[in-house]
PDB file of N, CA and C in Angstrom:
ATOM      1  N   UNK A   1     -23.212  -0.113 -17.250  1.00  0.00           N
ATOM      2  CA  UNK A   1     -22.128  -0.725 -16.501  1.00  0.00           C
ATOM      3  C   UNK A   1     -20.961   0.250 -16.418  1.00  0.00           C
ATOM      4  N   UNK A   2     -19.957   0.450 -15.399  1.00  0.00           N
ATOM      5  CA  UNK A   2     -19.466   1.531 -15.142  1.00  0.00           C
ATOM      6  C   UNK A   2     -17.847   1.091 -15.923  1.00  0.00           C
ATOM      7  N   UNK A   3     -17.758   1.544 -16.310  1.00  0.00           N
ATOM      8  CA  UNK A   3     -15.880   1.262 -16.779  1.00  0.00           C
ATOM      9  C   UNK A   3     -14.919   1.649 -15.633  1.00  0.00           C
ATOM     10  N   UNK A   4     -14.058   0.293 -15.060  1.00  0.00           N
ATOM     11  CA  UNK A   4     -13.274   0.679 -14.132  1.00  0.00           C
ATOM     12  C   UNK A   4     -12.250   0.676 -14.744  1.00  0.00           C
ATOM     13  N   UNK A   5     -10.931   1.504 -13.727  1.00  0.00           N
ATOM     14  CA  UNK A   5      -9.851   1.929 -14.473  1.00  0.00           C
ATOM     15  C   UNK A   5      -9.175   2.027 -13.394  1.00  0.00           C
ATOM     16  N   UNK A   6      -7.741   1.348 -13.404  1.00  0.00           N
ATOM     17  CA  UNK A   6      -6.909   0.986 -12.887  1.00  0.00           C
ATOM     18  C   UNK A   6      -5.568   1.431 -13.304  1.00  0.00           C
ATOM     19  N   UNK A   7      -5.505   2.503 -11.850  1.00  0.00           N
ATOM     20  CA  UNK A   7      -4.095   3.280 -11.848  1.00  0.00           C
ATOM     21  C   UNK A   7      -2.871   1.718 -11.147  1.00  0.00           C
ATOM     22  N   UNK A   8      -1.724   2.655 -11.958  1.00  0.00           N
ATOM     23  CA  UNK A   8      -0.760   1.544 -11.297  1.00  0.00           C
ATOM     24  C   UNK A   8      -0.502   1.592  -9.737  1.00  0.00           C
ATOM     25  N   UNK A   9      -0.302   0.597  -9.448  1.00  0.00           N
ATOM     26  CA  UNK A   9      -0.198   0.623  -7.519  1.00  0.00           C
ATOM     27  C   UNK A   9      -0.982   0.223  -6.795  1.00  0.00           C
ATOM     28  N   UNK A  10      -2.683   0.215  -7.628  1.00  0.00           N
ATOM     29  CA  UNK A  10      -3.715  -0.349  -7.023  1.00  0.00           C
ATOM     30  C   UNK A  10      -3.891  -1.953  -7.082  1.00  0.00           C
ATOM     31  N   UNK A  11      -4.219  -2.027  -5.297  1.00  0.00           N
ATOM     32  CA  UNK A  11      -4.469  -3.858  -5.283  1.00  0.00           C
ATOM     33  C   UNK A  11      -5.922  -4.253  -6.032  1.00  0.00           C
ATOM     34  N   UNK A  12      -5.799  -5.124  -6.716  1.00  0.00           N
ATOM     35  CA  UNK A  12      -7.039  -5.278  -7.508  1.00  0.00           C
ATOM     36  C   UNK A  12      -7.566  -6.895  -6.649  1.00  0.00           C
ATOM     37  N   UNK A  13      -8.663  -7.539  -7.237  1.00  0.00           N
ATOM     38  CA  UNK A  13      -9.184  -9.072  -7.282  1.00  0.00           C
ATOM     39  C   UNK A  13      -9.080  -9.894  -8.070  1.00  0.00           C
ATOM     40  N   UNK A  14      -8.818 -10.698  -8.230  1.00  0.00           N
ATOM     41  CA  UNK A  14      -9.324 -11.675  -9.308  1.00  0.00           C
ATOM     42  C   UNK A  14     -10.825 -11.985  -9.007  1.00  0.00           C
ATOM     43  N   UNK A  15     -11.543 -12.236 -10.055  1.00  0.00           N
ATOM     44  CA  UNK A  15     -13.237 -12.862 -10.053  1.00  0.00           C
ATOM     45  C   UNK A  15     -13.058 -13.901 -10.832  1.00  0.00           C
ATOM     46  N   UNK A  16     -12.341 -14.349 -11.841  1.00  0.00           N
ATOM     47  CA  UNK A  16     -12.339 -15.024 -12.970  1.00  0.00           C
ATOM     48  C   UNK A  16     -10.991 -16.011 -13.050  1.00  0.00           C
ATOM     49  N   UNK A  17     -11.325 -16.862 -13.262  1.00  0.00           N
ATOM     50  CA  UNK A  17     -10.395 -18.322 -13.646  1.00  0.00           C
ATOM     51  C   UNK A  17      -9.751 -18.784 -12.347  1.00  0.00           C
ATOM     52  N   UNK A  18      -9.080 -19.603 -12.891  1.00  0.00           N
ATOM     53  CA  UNK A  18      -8.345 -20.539 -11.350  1.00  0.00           C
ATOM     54  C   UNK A  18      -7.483 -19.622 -10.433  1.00  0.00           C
ATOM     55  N   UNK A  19      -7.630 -18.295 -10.706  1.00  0.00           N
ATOM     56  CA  UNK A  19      -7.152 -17.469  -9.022  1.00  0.00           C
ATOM     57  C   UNK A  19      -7.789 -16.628  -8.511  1.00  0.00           C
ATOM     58  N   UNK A  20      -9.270 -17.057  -9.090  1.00  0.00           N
ATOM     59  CA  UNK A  20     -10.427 -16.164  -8.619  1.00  0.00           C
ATOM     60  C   UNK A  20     -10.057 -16.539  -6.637  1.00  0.00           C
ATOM     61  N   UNK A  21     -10.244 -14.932  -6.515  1.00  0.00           N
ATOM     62  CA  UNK A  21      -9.893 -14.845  -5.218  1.00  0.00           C
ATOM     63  C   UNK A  21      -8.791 -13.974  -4.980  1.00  0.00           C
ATOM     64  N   UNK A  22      -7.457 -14.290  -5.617  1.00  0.00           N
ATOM     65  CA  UNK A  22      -5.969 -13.532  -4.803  1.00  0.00           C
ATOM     66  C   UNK A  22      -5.909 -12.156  -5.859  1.00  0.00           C
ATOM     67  N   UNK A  23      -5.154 -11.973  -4.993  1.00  0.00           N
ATOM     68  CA  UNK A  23      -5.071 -10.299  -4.909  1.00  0.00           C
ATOM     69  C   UNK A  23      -3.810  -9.988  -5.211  1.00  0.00           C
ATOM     70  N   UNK A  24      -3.636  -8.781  -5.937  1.00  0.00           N
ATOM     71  CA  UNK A  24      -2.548  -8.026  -6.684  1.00  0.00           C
ATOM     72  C   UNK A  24      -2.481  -7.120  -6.968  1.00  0.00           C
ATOM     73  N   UNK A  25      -1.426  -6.439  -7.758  1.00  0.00           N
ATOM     74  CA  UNK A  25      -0.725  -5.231  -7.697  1.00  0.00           C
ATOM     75  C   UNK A  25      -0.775  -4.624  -9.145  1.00  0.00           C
ATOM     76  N   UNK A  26      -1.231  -3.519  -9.680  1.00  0.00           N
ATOM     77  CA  UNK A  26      -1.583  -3.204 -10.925  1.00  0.00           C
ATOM     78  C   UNK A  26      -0.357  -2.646 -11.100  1.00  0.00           C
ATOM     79  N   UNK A  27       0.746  -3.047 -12.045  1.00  0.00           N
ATOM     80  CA  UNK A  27       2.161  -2.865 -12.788  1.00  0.00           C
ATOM     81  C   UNK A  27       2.252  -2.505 -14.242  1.00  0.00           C
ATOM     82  N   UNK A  28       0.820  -2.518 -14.595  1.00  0.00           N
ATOM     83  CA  UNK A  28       0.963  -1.897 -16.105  1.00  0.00           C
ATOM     84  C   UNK A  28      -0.446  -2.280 -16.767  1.00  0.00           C
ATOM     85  N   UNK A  29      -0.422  -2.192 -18.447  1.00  0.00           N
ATOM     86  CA  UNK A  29      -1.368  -2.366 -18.763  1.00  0.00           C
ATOM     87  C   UNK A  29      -0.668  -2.729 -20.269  1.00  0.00           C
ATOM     88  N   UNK A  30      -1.569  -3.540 -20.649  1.00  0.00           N
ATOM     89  CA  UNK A  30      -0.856  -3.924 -22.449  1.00  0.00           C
ATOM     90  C   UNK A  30      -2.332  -4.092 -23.497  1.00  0.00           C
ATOM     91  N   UNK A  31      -2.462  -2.888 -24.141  1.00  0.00           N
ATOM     92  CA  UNK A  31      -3.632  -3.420 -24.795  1.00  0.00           C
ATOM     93  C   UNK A  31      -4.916  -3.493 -23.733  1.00  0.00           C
ATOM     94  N   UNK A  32      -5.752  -4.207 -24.113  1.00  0.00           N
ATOM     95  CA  UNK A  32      -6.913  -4.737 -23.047  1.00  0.00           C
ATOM     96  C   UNK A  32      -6.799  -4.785 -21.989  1.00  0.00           C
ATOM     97  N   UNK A  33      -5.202  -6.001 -21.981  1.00  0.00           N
ATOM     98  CA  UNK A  33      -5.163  -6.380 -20.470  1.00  0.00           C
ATOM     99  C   UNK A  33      -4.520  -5.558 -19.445  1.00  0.00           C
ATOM    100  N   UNK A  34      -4.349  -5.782 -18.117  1.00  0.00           N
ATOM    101  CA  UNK A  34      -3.970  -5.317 -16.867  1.00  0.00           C
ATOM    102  C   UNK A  34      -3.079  -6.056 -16.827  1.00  0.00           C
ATOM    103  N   UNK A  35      -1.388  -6.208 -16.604  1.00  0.00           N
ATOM    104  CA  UNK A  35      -0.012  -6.515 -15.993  1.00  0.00           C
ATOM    105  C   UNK A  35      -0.648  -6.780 -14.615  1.00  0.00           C
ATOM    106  N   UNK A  36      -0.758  -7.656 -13.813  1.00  0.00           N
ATOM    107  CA  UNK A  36      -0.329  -7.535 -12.129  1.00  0.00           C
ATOM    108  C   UNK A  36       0.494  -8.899 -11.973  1.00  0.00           C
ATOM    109  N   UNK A  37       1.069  -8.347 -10.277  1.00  0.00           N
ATOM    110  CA  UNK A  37       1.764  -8.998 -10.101  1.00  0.00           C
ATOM    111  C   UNK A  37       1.330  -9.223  -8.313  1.00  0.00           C
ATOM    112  N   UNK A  38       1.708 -10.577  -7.594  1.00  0.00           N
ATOM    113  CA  UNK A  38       1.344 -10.563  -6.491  1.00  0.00           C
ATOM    114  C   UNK A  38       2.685 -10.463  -5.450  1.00  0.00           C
ATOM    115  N   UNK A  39       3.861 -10.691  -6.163  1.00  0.00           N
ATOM    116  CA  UNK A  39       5.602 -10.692  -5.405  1.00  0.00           C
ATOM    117  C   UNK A  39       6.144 -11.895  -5.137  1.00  0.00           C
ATOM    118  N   UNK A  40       5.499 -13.295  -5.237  1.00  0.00           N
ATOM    119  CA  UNK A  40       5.528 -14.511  -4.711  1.00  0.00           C
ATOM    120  C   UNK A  40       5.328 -15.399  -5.900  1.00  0.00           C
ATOM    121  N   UNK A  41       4.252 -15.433  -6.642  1.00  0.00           N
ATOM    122  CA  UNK A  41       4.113 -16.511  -7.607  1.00  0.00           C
ATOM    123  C   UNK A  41       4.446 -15.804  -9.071  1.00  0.00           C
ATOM    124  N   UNK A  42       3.311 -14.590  -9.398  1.00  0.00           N
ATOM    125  CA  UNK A  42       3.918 -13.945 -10.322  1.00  0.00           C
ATOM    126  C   UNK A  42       4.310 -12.491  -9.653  1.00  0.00           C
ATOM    127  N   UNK A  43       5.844 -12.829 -10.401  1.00  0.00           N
ATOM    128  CA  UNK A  43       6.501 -11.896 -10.652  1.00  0.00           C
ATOM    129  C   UNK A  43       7.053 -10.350 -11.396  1.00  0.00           C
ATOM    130  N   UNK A  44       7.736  -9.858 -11.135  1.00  0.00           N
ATOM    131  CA  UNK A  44       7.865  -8.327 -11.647  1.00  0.00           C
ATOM    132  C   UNK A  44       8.283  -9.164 -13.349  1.00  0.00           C
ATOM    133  N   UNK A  45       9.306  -9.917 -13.318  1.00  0.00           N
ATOM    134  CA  UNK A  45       9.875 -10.122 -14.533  1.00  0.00           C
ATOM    135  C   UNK A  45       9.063 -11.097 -15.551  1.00  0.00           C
ATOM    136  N   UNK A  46       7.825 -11.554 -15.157  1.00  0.00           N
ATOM    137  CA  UNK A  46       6.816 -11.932 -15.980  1.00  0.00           C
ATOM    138  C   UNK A  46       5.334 -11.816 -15.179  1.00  0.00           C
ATOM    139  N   UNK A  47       5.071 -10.464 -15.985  1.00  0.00           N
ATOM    140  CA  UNK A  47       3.382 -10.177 -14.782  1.00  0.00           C
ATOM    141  C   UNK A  47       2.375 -11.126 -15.528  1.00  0.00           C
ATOM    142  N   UNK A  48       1.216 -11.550 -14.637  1.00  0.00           N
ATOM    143  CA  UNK A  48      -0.029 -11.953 -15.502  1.00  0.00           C
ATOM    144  C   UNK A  48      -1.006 -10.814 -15.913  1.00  0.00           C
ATOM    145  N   UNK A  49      -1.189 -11.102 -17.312  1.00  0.00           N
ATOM    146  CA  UNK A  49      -2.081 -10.134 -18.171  1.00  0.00           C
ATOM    147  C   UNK A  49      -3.264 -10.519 -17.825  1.00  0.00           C
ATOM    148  N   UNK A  50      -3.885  -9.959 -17.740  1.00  0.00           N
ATOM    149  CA  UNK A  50      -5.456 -10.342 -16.819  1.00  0.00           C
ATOM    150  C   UNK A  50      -6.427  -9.250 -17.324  1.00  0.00           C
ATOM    151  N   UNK A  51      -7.553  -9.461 -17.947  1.00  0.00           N
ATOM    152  CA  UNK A  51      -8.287  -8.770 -18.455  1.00  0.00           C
ATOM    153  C   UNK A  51      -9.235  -8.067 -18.019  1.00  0.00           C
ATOM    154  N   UNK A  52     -10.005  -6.694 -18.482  1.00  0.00           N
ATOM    155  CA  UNK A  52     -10.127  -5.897 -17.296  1.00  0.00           C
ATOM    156  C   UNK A  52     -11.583  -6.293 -16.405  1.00  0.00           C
ATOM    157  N   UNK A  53     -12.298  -7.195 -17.325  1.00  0.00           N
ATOM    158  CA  UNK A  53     -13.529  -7.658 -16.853  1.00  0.00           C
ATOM    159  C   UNK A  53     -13.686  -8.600 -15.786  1.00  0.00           C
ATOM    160  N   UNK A  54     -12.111  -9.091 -15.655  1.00  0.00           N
ATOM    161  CA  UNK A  54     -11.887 -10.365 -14.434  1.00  0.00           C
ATOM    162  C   UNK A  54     -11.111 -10.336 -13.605  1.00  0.00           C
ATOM    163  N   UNK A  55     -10.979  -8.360 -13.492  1.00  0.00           N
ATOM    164  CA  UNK A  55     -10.931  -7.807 -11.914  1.00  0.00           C
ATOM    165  C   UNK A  55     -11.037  -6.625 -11.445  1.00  0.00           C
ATOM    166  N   UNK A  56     -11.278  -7.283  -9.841  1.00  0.00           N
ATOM    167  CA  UNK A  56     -12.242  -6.114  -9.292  1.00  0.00           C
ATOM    168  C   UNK A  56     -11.268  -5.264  -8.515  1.00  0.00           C
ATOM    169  N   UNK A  57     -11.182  -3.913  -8.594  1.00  0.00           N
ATOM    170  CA  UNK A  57     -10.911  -2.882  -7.705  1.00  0.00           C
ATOM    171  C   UNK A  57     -11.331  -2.866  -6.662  1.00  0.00           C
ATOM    172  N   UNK A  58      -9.946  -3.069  -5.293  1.00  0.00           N
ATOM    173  CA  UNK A  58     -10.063  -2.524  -3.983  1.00  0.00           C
ATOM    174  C   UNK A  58     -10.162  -0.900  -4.168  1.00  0.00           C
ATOM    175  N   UNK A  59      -9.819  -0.007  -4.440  1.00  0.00           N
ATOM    176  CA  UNK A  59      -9.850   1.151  -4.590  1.00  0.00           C
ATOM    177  C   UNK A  59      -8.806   1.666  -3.513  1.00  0.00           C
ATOM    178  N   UNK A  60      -8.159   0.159  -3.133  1.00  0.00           N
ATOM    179  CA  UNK A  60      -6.607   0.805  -2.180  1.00  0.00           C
ATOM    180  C   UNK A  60      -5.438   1.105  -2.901  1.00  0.00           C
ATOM    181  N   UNK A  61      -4.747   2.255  -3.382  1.00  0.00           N
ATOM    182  CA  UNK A  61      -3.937   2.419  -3.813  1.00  0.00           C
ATOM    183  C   UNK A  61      -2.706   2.537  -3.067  1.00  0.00           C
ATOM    184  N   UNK A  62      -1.470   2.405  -3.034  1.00  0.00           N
ATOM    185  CA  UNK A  62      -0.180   2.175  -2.258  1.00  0.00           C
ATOM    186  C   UNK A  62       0.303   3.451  -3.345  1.00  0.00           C
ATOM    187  N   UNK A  63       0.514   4.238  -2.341  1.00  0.00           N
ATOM    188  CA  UNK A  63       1.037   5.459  -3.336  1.00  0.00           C
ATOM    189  C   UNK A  63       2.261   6.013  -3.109  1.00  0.00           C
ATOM    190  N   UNK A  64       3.581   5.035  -2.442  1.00  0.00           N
ATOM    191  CA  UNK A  64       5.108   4.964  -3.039  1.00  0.00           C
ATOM    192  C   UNK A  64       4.675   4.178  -3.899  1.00  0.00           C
ATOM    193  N   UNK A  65       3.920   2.761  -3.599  1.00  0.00           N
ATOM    194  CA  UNK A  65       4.601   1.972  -5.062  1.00  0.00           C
ATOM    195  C   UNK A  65       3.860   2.792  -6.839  1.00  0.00           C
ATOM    196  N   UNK A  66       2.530   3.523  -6.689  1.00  0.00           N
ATOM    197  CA  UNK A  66       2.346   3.607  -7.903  1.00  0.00           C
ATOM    198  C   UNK A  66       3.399   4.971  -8.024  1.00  0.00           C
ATOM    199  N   UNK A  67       3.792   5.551  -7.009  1.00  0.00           N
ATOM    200  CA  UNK A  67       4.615   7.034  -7.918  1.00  0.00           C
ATOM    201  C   UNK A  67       5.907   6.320  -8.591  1.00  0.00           C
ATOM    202  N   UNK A  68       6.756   4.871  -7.748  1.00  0.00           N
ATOM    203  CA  UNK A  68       7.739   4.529  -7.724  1.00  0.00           C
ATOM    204  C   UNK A  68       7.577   3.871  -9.701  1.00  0.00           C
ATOM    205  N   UNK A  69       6.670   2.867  -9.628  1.00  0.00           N
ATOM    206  CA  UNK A  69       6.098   2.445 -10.678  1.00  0.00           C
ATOM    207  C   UNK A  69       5.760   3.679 -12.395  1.00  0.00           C
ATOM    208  N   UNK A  70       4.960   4.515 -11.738  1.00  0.00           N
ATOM    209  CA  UNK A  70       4.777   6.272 -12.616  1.00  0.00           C
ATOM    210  C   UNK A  70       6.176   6.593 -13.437  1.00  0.00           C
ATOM    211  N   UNK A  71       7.133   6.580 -12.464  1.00  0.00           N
ATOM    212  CA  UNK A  71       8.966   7.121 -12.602  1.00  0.00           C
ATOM    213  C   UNK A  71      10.065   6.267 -13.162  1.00  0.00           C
ATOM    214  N   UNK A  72       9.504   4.921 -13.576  1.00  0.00           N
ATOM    215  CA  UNK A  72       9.661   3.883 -13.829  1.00  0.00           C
ATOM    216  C   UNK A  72      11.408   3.860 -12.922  1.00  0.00           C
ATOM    217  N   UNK A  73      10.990   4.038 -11.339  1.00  0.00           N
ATOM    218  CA  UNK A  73      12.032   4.119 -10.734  1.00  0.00           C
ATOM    219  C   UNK A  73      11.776   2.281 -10.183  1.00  0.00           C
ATOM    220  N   UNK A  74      13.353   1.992  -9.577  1.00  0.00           N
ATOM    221  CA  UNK A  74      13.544   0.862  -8.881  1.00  0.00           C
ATOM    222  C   UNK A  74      12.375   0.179  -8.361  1.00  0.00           C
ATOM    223  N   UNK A  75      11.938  -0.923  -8.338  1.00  0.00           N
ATOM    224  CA  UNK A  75      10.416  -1.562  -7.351  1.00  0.00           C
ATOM    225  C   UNK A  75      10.777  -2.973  -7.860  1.00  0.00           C
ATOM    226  N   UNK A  76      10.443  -3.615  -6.347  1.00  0.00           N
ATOM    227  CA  UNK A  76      11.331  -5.306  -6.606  1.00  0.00           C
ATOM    228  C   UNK A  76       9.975  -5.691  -6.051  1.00  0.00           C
ATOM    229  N   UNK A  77      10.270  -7.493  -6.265  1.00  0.00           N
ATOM    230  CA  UNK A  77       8.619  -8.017  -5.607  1.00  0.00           C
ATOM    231  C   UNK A  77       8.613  -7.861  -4.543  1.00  0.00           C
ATOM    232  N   UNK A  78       9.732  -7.964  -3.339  1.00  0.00           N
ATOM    233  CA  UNK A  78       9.569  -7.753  -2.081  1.00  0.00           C
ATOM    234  C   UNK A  78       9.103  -6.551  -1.806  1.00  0.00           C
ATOM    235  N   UNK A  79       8.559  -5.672  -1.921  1.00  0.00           N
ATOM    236  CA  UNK A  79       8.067  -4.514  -1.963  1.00  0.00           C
ATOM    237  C   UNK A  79       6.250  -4.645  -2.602  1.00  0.00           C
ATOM    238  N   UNK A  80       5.975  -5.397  -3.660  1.00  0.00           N
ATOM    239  CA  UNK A  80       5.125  -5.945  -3.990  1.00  0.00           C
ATOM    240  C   UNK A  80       3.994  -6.498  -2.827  1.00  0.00           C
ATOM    241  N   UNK A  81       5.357  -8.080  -2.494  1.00  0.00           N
ATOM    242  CA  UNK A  81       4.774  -8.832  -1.237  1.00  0.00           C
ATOM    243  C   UNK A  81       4.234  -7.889  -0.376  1.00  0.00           C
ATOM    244  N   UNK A  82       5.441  -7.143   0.065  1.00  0.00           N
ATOM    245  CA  UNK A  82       4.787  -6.425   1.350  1.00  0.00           C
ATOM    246  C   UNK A  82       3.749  -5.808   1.954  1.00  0.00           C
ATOM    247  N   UNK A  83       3.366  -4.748   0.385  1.00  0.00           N
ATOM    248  CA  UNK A  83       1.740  -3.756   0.577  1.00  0.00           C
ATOM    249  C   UNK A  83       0.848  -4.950   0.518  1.00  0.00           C
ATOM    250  N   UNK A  84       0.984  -6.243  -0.446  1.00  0.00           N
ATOM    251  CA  UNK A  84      -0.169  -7.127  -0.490  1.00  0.00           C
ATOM    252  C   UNK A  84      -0.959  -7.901   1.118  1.00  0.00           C
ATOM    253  N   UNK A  85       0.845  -8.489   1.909  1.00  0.00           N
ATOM    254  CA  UNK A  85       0.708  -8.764   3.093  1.00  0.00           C
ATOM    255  C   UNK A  85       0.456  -7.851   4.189  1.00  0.00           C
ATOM    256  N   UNK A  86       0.341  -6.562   3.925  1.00  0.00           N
ATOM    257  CA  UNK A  86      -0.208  -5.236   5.006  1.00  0.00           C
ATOM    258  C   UNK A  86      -1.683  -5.302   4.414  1.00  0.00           C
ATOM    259  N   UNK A  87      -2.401  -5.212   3.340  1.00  0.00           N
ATOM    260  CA  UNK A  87      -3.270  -5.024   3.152  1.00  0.00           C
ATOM    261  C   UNK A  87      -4.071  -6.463   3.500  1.00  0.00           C
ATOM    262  N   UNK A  88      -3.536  -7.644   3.578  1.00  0.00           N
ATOM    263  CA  UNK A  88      -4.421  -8.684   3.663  1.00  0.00           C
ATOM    264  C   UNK A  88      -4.622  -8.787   5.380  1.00  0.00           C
ATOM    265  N   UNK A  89      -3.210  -8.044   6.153  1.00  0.00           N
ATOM    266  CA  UNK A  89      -3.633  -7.443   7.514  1.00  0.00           C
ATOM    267  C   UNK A  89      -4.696  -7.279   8.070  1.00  0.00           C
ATOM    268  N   UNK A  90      -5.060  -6.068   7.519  1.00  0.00           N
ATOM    269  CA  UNK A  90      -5.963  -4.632   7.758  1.00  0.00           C
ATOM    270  C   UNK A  90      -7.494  -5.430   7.088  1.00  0.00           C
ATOM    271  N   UNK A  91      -7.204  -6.349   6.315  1.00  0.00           N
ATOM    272  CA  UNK A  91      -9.009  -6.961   5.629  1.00  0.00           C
ATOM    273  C   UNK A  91      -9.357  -8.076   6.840  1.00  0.00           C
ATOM    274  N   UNK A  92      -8.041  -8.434   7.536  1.00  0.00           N
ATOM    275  CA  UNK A  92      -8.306  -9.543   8.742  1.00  0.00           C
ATOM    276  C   UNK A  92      -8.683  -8.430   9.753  1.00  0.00           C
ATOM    277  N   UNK A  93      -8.352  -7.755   9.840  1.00  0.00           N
ATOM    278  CA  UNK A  93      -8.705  -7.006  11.225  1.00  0.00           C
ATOM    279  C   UNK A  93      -9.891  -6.557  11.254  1.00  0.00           C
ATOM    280  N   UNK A  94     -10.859  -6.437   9.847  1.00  0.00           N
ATOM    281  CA  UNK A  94     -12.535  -5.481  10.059  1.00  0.00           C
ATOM    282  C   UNK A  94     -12.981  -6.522   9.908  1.00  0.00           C
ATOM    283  N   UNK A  95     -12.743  -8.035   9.919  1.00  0.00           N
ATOM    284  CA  UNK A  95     -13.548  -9.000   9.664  1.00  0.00           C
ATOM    285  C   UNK A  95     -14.201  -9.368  11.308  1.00  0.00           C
TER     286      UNK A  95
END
C-alpha cells in the first residue's frame, strides 16, 4: 500500500465519517493527523484533524496558498473558500 503524503496547500477528500465526500485544504499536520480546513464550516482558527487513512489526495496543489502557508505568512479562509470553489469549478466542467 503506497504511503500518501500531503504537502500543505493540497485539496485533499474525505472517504471516512460523516463528511465523506467534501473537500479541503491541507493547513498542517499534528502527529498522525492532517489539520484541513474547507473556509466555511471549518475554519483556519480551529482545523479538523483528520487522519491520514481517511483522505484521499487530489494531487491539486494551490501553490500561493501552500508557499503562503510554508512562510507562515498571512492566509484567511476566504482565500481557503476560494481555491476550494475554483477547483469544485474545473471538476464540474470535465464531468
Amino acid at each position: 500500500m503506497k504511503v500518501q503524503t500531503f504537502q500543505l496547500g493540497t485539496i485533499v477528500t474525505s472517504c471516512q465519517g460523516r463528511d465523506k465526500g467534501c473537500n479541503y485544504v491541507v493547513v498542517g499536520n499534528d502527529k498522525n493527523k492532517i489539520l484541513v480546513v474547507d473556509g466555511k464550516y471549518k475554519l483556519l482558527a480551529k482545523p479538523k484533524a483528520k487522519n491520514k487513512l481517511h483522505l484521499i489526495s487530489t494531487n491539486v496543489v494551490d501553490n500561493e496558498l501552500a508557499t503562503k502557508l510554508s512562510n507562515n505568512q498571512h492566509v484567511n479562509d476566504q482565500m481557503i473558500y476560494h481555491v476550494l470553489h475554483e477547483y469544485q469549478k474545473t471538476i464540474k466542467k470535465g464531468e
